[in-house]
N, C-alpha and C. Protein backbone atom coordinates (compact mmCIF):
# COMPACT_ATOMS: atom_id res chain seq x y z
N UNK A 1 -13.82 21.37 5.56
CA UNK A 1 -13.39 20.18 6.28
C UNK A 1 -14.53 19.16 6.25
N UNK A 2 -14.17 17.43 6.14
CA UNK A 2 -15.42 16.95 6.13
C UNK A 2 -15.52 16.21 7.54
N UNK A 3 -16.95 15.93 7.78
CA UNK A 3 -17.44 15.91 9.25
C UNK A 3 -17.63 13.82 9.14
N UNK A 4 -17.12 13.67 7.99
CA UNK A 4 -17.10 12.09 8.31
C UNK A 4 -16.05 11.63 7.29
N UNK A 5 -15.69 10.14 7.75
CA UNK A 5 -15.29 9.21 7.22
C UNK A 5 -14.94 7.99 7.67
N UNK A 6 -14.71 7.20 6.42
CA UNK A 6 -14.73 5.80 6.73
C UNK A 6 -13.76 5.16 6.42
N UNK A 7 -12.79 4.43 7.03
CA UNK A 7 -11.56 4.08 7.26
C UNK A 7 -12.09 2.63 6.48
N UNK A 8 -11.29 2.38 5.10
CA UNK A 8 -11.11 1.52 4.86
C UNK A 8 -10.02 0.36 5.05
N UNK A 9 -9.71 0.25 6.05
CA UNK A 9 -8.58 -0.71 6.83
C UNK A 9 -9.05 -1.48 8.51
N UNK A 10 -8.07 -1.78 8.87
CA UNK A 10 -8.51 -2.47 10.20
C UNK A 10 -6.94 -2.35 11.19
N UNK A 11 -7.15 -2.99 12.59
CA UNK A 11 -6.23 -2.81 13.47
C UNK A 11 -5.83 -1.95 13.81
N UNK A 12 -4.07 -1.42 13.94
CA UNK A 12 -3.66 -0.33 14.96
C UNK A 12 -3.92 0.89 13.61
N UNK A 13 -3.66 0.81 12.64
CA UNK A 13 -3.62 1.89 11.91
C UNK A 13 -5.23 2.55 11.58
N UNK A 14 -6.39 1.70 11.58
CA UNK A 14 -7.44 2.20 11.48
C UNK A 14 -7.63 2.69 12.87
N UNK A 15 -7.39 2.34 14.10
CA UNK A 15 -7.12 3.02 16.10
C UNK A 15 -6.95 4.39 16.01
N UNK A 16 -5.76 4.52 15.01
CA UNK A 16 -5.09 5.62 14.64
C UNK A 16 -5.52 6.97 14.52
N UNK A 17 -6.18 6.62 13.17
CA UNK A 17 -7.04 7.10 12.08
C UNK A 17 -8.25 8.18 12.95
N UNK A 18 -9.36 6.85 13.88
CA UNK A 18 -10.09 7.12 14.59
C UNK A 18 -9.39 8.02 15.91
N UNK A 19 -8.86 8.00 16.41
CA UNK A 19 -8.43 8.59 17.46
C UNK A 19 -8.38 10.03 17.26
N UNK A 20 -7.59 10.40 15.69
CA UNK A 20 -7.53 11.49 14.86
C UNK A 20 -8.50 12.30 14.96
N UNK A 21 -8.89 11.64 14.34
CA UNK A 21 -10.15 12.14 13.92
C UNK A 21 -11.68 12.46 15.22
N UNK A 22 -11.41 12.09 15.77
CA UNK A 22 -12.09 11.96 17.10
C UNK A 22 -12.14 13.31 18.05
N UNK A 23 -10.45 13.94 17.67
CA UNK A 23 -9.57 14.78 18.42
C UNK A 23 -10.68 15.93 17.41
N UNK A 24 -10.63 15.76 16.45
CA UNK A 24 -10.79 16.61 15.43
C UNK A 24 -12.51 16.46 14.95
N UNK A 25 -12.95 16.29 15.67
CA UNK A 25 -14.53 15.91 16.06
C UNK A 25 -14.95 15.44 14.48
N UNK A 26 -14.54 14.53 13.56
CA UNK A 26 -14.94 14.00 12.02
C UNK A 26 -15.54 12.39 12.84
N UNK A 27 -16.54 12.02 12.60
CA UNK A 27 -17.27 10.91 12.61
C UNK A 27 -16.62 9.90 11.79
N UNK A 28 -16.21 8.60 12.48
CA UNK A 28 -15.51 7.99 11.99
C UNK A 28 -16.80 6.41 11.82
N UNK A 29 -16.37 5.84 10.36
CA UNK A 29 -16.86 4.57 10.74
C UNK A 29 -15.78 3.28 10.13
N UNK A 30 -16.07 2.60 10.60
CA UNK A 30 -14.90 1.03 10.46
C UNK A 30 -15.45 0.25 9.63
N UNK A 31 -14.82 -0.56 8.40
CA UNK A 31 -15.30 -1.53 8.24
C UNK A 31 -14.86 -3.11 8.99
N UNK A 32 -15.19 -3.99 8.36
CA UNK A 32 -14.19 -5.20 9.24
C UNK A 32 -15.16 -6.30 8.23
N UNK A 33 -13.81 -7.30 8.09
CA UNK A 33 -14.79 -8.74 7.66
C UNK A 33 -14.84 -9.76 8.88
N UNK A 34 -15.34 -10.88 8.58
CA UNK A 34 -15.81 -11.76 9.57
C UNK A 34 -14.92 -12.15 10.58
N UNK A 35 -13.70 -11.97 10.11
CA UNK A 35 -12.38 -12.30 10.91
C UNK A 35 -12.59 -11.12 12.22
N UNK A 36 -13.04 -10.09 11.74
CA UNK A 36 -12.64 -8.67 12.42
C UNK A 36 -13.91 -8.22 13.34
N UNK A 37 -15.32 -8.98 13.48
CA UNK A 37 -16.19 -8.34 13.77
C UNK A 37 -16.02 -7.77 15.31
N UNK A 38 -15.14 -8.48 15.84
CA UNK A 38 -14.90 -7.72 17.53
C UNK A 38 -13.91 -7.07 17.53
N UNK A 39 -13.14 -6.41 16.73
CA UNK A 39 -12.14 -6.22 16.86
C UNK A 39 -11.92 -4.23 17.46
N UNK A 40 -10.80 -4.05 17.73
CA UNK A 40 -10.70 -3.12 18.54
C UNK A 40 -11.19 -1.84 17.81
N UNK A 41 -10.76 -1.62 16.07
CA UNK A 41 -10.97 -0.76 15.45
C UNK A 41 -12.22 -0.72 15.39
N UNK A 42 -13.29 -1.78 15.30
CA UNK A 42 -14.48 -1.93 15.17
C UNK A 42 -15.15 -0.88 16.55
N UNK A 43 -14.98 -1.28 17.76
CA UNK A 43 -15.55 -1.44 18.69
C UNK A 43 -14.98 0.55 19.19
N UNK A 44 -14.02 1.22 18.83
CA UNK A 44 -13.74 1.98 18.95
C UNK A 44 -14.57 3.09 17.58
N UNK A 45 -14.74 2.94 16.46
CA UNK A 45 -15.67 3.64 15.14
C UNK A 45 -16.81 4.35 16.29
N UNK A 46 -17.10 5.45 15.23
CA UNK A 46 -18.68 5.63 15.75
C UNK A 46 -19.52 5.23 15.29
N UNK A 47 -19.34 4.02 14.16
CA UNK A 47 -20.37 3.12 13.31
C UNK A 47 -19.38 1.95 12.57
N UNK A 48 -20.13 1.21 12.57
CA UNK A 48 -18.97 -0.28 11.21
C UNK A 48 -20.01 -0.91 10.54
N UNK A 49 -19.32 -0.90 9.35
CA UNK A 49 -19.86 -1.76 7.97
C UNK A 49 -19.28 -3.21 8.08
N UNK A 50 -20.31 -4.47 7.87
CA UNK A 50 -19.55 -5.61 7.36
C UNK A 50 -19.50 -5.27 5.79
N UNK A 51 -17.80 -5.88 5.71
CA UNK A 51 -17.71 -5.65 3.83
C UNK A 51 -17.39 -7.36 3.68
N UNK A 52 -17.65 -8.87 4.34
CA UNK A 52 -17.42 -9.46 3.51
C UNK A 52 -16.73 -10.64 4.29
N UNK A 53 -16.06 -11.64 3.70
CA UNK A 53 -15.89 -12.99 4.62
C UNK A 53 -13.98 -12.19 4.79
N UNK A 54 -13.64 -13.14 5.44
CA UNK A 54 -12.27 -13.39 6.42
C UNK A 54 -11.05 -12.96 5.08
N UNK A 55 -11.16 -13.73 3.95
CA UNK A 55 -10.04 -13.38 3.22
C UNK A 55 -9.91 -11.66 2.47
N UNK A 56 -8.83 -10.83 2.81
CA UNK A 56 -8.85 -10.38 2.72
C UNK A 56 -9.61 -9.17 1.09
N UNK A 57 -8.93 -10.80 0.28
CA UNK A 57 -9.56 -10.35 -0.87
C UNK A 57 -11.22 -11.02 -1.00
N UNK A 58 -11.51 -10.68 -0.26
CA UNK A 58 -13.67 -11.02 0.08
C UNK A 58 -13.67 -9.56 0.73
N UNK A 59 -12.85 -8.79 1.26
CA UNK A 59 -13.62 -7.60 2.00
C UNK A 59 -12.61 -6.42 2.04
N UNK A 60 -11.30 -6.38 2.54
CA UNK A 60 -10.51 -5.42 2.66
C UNK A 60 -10.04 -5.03 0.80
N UNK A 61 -9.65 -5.87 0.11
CA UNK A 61 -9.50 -5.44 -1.00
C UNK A 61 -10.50 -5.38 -2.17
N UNK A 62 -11.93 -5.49 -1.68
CA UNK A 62 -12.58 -5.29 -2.10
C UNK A 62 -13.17 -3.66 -2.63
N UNK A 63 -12.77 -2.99 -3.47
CA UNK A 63 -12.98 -1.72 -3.83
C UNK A 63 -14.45 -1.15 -3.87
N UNK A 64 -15.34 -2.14 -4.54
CA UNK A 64 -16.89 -1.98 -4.66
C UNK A 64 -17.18 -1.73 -3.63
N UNK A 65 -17.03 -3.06 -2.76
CA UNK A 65 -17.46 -2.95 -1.20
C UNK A 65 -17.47 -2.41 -0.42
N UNK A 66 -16.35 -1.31 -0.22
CA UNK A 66 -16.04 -0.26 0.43
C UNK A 66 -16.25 0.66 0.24
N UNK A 67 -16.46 0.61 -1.24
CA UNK A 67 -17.18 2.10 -1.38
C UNK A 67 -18.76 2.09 -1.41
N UNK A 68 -19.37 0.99 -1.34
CA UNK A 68 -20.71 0.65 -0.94
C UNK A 68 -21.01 0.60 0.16
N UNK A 69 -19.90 -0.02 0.98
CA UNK A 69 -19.94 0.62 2.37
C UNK A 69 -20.12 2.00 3.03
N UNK A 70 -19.12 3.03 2.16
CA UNK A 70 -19.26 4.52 2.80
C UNK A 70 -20.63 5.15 2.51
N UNK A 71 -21.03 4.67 1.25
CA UNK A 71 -22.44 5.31 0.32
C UNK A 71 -23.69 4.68 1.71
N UNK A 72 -23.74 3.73 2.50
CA UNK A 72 -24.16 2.82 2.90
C UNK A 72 -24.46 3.69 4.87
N UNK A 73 -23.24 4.14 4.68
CA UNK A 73 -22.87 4.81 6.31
C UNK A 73 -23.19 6.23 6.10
N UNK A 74 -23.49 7.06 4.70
CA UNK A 74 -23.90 8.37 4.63
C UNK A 74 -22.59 8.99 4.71
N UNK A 75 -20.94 8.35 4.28
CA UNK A 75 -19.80 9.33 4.61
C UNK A 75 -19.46 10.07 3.67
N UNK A 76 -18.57 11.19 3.78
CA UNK A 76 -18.12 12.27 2.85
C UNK A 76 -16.74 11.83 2.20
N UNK A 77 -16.08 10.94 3.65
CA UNK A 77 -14.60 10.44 2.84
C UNK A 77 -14.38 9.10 3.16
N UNK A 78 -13.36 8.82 2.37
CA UNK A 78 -12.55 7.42 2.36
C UNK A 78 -11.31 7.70 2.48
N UNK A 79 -10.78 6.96 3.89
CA UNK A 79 -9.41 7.24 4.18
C UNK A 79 -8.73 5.49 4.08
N UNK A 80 -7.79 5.34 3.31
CA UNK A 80 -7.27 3.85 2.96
C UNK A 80 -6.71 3.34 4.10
N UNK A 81 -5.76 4.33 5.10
CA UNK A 81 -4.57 3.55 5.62
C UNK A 81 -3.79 2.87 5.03
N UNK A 82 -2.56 2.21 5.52
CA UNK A 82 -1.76 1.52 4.74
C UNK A 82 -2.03 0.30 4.12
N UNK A 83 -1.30 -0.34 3.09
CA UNK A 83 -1.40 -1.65 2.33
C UNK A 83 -2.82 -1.28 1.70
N UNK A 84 -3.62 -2.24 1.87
CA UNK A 84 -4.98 -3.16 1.19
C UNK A 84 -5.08 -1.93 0.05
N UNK A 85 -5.87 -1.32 -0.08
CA UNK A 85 -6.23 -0.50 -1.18
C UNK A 85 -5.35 0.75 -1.27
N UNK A 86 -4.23 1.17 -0.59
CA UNK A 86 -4.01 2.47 -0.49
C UNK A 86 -3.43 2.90 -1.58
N UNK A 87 -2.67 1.68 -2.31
CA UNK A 87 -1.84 2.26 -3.27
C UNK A 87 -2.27 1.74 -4.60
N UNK A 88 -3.84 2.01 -4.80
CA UNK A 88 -4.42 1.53 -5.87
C UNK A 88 -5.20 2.65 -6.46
N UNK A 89 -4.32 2.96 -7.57
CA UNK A 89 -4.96 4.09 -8.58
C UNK A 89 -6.12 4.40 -8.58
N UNK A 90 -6.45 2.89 -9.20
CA UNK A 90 -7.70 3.01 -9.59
C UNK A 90 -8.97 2.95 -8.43
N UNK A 91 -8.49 2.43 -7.39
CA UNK A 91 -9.45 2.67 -6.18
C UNK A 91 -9.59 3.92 -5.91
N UNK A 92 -8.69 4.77 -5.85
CA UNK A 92 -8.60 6.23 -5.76
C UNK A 92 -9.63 6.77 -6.26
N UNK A 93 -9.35 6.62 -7.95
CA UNK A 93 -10.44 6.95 -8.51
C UNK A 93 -11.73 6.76 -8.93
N UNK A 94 -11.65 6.00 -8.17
CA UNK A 94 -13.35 5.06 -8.23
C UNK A 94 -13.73 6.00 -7.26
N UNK A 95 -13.44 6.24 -6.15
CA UNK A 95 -13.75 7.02 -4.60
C UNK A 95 -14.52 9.19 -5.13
N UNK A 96 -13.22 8.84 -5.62
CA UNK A 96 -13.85 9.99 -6.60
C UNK A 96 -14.88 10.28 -7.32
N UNK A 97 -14.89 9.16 -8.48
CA UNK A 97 -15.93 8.63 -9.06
C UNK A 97 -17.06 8.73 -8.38
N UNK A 98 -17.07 8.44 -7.12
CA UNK A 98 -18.78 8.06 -6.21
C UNK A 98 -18.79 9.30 -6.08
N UNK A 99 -18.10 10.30 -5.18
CA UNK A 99 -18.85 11.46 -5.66
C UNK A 99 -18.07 11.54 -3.95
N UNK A 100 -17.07 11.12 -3.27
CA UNK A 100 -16.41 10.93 -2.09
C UNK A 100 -15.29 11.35 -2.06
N UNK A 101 -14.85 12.06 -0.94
CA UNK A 101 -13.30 12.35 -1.16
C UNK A 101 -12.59 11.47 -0.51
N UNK A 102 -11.32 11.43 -1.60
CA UNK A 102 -10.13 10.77 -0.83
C UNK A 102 -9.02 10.91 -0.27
N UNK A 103 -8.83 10.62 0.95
CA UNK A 103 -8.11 10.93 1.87
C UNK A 103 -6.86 10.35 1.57
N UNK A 104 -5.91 11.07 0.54
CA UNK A 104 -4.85 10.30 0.26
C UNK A 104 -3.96 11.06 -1.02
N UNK A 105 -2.75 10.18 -1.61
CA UNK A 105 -2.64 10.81 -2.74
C UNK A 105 -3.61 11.01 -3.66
N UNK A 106 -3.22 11.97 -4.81
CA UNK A 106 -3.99 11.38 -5.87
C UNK A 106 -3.81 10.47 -6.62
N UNK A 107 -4.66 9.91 -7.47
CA UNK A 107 -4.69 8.79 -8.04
C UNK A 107 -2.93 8.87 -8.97
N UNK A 108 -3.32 10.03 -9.84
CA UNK A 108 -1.71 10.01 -10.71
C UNK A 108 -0.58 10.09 -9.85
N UNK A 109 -0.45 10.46 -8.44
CA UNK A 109 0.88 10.24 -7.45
C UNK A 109 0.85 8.79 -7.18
N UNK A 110 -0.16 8.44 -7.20
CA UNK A 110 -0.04 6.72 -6.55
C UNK A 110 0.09 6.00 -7.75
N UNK A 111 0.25 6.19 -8.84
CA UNK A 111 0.00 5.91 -9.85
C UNK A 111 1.63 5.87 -10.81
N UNK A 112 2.10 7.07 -10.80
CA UNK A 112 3.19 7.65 -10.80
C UNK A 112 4.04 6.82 -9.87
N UNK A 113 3.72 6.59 -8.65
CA UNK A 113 4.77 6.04 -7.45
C UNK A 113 4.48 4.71 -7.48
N UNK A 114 3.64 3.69 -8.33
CA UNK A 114 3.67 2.56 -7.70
C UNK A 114 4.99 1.53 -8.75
N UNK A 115 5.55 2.10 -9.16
CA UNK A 115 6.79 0.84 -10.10
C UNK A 115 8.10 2.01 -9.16
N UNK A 116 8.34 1.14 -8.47
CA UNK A 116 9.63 1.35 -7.28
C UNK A 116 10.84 1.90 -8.27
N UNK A 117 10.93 2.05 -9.55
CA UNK A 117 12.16 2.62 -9.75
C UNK A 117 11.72 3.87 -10.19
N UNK A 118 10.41 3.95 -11.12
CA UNK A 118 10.13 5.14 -11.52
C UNK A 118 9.95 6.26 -10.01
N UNK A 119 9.57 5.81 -9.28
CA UNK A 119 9.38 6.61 -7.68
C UNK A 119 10.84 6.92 -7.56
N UNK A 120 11.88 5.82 -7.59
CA UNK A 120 13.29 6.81 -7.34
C UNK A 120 13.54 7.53 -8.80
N UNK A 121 13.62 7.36 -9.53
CA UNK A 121 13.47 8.41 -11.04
C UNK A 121 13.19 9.69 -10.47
N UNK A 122 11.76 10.23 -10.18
CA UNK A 122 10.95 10.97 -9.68
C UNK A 122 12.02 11.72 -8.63
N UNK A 123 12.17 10.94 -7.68
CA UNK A 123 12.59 11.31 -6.27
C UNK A 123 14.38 12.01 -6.61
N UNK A 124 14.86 11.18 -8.07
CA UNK A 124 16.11 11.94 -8.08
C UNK A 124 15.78 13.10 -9.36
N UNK A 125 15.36 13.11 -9.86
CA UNK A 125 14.76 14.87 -10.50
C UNK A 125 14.23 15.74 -9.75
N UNK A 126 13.97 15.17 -8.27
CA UNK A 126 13.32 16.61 -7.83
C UNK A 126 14.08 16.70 -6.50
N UNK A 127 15.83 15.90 -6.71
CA UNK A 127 16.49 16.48 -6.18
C UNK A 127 16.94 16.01 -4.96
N UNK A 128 15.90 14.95 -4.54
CA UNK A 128 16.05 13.96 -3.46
C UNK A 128 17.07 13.37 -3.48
N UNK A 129 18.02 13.20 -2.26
CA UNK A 129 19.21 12.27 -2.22
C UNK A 129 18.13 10.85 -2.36
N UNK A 130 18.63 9.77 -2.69
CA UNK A 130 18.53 8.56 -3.16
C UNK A 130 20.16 7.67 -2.20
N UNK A 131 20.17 6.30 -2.64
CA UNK A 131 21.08 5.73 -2.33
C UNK A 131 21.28 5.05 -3.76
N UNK A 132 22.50 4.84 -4.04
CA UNK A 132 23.05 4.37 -5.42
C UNK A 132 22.27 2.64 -5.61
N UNK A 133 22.01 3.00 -6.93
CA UNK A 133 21.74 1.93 -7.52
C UNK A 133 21.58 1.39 -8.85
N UNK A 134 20.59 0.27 -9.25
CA UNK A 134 20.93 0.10 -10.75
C UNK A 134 19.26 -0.08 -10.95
N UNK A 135 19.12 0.62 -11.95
CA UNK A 135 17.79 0.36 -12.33
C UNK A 135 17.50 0.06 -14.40
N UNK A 136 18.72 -0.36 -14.57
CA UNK A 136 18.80 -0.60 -15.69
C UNK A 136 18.00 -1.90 -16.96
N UNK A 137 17.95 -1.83 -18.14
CA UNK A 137 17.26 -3.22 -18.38
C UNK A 137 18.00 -4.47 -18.82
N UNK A 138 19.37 -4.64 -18.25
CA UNK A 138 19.50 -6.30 -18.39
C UNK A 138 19.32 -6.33 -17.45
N UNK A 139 18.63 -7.39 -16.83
CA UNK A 139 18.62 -8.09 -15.66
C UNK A 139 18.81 -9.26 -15.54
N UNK A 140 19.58 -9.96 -16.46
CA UNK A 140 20.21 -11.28 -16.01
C UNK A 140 21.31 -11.27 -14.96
N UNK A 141 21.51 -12.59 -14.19
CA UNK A 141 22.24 -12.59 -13.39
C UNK A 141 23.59 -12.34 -13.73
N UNK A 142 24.10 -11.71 -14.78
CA UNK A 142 26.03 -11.65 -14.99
C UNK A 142 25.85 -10.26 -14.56
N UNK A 143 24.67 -9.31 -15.21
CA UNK A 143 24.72 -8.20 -15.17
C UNK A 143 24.46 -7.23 -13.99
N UNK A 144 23.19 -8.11 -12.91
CA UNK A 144 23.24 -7.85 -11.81
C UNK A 144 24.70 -7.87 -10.96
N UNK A 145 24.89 -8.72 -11.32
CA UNK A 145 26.42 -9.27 -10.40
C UNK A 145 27.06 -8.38 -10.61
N UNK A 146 27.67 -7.75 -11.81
CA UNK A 146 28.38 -6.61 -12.31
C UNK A 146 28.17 -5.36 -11.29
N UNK A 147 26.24 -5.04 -11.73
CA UNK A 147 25.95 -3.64 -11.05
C UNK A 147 26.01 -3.95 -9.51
N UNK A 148 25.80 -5.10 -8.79
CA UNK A 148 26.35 -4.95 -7.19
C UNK A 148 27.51 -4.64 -7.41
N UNK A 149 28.45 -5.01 -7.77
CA UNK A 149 29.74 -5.09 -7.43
C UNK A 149 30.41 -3.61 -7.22
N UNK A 150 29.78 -2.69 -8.69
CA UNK A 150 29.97 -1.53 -8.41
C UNK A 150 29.09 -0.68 -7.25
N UNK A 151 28.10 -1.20 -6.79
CA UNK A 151 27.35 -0.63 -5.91
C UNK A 151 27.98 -0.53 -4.51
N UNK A 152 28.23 -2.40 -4.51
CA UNK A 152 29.07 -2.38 -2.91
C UNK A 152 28.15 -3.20 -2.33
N UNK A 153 28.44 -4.04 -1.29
CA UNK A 153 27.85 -4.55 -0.38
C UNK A 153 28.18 -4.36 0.66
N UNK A 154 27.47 -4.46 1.63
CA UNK A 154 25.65 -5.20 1.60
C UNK A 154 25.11 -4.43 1.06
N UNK A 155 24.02 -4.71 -0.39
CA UNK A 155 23.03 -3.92 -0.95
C UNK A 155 21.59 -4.59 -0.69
N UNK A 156 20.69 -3.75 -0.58
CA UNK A 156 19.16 -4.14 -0.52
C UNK A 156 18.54 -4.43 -2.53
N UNK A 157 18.33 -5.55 -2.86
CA UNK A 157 17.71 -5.52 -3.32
C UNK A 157 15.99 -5.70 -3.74
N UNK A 158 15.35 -5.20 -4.72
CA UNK A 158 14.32 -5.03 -4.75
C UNK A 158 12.71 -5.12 -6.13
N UNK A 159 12.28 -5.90 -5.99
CA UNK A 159 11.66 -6.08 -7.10
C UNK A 159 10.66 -4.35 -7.69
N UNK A 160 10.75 -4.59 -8.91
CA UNK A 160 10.10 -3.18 -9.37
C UNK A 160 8.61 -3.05 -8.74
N UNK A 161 8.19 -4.30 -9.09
CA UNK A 161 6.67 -3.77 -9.01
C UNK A 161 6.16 -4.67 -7.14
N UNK A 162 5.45 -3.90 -7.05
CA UNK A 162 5.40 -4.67 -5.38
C UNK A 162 4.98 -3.47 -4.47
N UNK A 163 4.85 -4.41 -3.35
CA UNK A 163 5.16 -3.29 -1.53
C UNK A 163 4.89 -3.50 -0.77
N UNK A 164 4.88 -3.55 0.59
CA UNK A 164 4.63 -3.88 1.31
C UNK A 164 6.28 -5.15 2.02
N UNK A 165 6.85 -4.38 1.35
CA UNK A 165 7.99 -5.88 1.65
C UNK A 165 8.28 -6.52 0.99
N UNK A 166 7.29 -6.92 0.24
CA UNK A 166 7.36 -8.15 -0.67
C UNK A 166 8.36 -7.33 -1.73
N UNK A 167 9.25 -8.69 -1.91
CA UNK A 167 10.64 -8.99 -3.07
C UNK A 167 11.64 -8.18 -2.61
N UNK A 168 11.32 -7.94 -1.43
CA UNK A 168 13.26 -7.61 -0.99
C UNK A 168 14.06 -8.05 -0.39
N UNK A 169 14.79 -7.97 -0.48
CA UNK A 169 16.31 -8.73 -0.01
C UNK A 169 17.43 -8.13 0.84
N UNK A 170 18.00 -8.78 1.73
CA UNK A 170 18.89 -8.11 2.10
C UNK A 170 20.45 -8.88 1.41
N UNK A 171 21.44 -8.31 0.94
CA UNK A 171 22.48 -9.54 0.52
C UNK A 171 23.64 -8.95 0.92
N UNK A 172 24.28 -9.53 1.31
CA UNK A 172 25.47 -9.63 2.36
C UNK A 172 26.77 -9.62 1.61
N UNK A 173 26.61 -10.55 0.92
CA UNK A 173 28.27 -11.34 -0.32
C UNK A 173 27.72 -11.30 -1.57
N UNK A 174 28.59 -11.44 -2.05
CA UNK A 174 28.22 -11.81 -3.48
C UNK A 174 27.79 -13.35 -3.74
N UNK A 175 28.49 -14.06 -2.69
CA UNK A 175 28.15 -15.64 -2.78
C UNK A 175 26.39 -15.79 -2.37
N UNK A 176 25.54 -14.97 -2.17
CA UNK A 176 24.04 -14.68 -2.00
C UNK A 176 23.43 -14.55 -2.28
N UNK A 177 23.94 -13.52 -3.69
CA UNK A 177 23.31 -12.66 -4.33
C UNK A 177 21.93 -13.84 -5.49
N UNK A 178 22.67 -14.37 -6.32
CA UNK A 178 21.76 -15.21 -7.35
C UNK A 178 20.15 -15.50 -6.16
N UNK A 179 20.96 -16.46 -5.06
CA UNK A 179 19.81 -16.89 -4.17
C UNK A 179 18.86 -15.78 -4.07
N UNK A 180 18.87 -14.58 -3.72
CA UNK A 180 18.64 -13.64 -3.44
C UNK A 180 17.44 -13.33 -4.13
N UNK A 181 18.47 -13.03 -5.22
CA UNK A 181 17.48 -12.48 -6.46
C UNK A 181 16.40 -13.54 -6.95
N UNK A 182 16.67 -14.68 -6.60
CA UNK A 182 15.62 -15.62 -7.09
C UNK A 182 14.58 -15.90 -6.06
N UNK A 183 14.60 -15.50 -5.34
CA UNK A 183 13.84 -15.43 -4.34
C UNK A 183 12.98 -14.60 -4.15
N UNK A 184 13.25 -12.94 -4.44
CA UNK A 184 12.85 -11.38 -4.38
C UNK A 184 11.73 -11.72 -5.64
N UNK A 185 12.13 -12.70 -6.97
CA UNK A 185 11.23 -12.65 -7.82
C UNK A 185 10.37 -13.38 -7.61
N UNK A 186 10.76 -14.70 -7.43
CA UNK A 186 9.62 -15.97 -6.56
C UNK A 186 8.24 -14.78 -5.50
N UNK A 187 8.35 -14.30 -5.42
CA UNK A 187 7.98 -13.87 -4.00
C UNK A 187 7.16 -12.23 -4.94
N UNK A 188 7.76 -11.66 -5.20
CA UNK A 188 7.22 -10.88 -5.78
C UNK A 188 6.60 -11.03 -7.01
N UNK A 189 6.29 -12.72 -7.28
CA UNK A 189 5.44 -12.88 -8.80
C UNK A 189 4.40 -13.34 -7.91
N UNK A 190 4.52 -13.74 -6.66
CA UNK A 190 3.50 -14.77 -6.03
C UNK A 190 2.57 -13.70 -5.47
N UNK A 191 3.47 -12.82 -4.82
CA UNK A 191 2.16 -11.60 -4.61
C UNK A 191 1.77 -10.92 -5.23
N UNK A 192 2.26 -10.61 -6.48
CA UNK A 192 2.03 -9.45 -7.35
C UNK A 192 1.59 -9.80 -8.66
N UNK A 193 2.42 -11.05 -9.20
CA UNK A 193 2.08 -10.99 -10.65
C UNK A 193 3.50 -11.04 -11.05
């Protein structure tokens, strides 16, 4: 078991983390950027790293940083919490790389799971109920329209690559749907690419 780590996240889910771990006597430390320096997760750690200014990508998604941070605090692990780095392969394996464990999937599960259809692929070979859908490659709008129709509404749609929310939809009618979909992509190119 290791006797430390360092929560690379902030707010209720890094509270969390620490509380855990607390129960479970592992030395916890916080990072936080400038936005975060009082903040509750901070002030609750048994140590905190600054990783960096206010935008998230200056400190929370900063991969170097955090792991210069743990090397920095003397920790054994890196625990992501949700969003910022959690579902980044290659952060995974960088963590590794330092010579740190990570508190999480492994890199090839997060890796494996991060394109939202291959995860239901996965999830229906090993047997998992799923909810019907289309994960096919036309994706112009005649053909979408087609595969709702057989699906049924109200369907959730959803951009492949993404998370956190971003590019989904809820659609009601079919009179929605185009809007919908142009929107789920707007939105999921803006955060993602």
């Amino acid at each position: 078991m290791i006797s430390s780590l360092l929560i690379a996240n902030r707010g209720e889910i890094a509270c969390r983390i620490i509380r855990t771990c607390r129960a479970m006597g592992i030395r916890t430390v916080a990072v936080y950027s400038d936005a975060d320096a009082r903040a509750k997760h901070v002030r609750e750690a048994d140590a905190a790293v600054w990783i960096g200014a206010a935008p998230a990508t200056e400190s929370y998604l900063d991969g170097a940083e955090v792991i210069k941070a743990a090397k920095a605090a003397n920790v054994e692990a890196i625990h992501p919490g949700y969003g910022f780095l959690s579902e980044n392969a290659v952060f995974a394996q960088e963590v590794e790389a330092a010579g740190l464990t990570w508190v999480g999937p492994s890199p090839e599960t997060i890796e494996a799971m991060g394109l939202k259809d291959r995860a239901k692929q996965i999830a229906e070979d090993a047997g998992v109920p799923v909810l019907p859908g289309y994960r096919g490659a036309a994706q112009d709008a005649a053909s979408l329209a087609k595969e709702a129709e057989r699906i049924g509404y109200p369907l959730l749609i959803k951009a492949v690559a993404g998370g956190g929310g971003r590019g989904i939809r809820l659609v009601g009618t079919p009179t929605k749907l185009t809007d919908a979909l142009e929107s789920a992509v707007r939105e999921a190119e803006a955060a993602f690419g």
